[in-house]
Protein backbone atom coordinates (compact mmCIF):
# COMPACT_ATOMS: atom_id res chain seq x y z
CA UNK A 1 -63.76 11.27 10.29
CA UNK A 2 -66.69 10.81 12.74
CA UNK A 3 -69.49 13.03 13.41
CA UNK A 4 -69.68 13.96 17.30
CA UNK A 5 -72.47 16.48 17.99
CA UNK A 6 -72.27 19.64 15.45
CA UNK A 7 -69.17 18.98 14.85
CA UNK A 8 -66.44 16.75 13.58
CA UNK A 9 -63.65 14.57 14.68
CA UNK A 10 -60.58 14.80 12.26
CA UNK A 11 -59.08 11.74 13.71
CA UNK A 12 -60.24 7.86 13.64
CA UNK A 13 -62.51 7.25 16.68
CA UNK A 14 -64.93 5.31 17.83
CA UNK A 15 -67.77 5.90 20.48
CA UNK A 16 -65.82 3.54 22.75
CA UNK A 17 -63.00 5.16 23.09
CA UNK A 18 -64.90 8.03 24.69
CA UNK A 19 -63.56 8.06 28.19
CA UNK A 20 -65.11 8.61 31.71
CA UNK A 21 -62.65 11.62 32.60
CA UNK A 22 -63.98 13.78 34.53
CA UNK A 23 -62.92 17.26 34.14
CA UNK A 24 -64.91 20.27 35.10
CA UNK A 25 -65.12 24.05 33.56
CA UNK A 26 -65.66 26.95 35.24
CA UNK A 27 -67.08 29.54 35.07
CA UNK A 28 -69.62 28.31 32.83
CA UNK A 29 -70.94 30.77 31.56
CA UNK A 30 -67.87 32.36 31.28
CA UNK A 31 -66.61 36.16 29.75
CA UNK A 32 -62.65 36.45 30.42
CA UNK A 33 -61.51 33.41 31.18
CA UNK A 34 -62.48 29.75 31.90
CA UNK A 35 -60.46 27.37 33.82
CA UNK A 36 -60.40 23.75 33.17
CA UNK A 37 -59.81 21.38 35.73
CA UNK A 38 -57.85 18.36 35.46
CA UNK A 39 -57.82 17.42 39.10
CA UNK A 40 -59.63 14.06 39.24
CA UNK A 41 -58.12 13.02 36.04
CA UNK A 42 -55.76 10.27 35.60
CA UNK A 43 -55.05 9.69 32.24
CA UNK A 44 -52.51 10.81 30.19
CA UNK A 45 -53.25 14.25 28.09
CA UNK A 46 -51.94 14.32 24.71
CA UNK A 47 -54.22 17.32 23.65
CA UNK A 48 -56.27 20.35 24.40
CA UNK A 49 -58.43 22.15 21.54
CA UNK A 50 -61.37 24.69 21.84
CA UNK A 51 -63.78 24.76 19.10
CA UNK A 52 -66.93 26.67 18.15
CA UNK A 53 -70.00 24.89 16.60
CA UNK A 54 -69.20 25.05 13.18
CA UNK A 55 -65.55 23.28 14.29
CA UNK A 56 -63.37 26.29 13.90
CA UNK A 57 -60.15 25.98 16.20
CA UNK A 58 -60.14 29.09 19.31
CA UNK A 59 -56.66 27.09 21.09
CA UNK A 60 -54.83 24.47 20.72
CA UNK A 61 -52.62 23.20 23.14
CA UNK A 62 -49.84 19.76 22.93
CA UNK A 63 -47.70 18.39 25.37
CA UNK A 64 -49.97 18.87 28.58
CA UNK A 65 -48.26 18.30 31.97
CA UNK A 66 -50.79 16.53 34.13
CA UNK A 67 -48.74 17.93 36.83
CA UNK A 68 -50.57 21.11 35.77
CA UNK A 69 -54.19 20.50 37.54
CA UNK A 70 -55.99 23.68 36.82
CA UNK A 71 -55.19 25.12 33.00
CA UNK A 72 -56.62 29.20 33.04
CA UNK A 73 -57.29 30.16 29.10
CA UNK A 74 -58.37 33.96 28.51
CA UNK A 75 -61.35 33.75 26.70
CA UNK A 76 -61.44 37.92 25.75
CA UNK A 77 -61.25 37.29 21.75
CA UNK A 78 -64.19 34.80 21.82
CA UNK A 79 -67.15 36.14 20.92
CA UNK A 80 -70.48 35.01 22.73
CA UNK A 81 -71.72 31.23 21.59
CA UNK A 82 -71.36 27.70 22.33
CA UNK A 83 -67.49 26.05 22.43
CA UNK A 84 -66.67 22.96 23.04
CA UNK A 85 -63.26 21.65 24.42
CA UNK A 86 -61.61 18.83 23.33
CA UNK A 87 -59.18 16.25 24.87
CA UNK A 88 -56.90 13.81 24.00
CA UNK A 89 -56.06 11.28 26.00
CA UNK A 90 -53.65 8.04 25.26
CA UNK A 91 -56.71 6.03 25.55
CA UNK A 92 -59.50 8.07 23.87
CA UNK A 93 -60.83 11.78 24.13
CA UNK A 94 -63.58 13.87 26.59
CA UNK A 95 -65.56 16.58 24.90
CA UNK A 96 -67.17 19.37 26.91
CA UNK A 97 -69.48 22.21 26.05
CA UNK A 98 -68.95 25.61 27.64
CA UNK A 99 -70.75 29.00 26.96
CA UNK A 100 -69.31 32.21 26.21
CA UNK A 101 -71.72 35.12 27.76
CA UNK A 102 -71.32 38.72 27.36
């Protein structure tokens, strides 16, 4: 595994298969909810996770339809911190920090 940040990447990587998605989270902060937006994304999405710092999994999500542009995920059961969200693409992966604030 590689180390990416706090946490780590259970999968063989390399830095250069980081990608130059762009994706954007909102609210950031968020409470309830957060959406992620795939909009100006053209690659094809194998995965979705959410992790904390300390890499414990909050969602997990296969089989992505870029069709789907905007994915809502209620963020009620996560408590306040740092998460960061995770994604898998055919050609490498995008990681993203979002904030939980209550």
């Amino acid at each position: 595994y590689d180390m990416v940040g706090p946490f780590s990447i259970l999968y063989d990587t390399y830095i250069d298969d980081v990608l130059t998605e762009e994706i954007e989270i909102y609210p950031n902060p968020a409470d309830d909810y957060i959406n992620i937006d795939f909009s100006y994304c053209n690659s094809t999405i194998i995965q979705i996770k959410i992790i904390n710092s300390i890499s414990f999994e909050f969602y997990s999500k296969e089989n992505f339809l870029n069709e789907e542009k905007i994915l809502t995920i209620n963020t009620t059961q996560f408590s306040s911190g740092i998460y960061f969200i995770i994604v898998r693409f055919s050609e490498g992966y995008l990681i993203k920090r979002f904030i939980i604030s209550r």
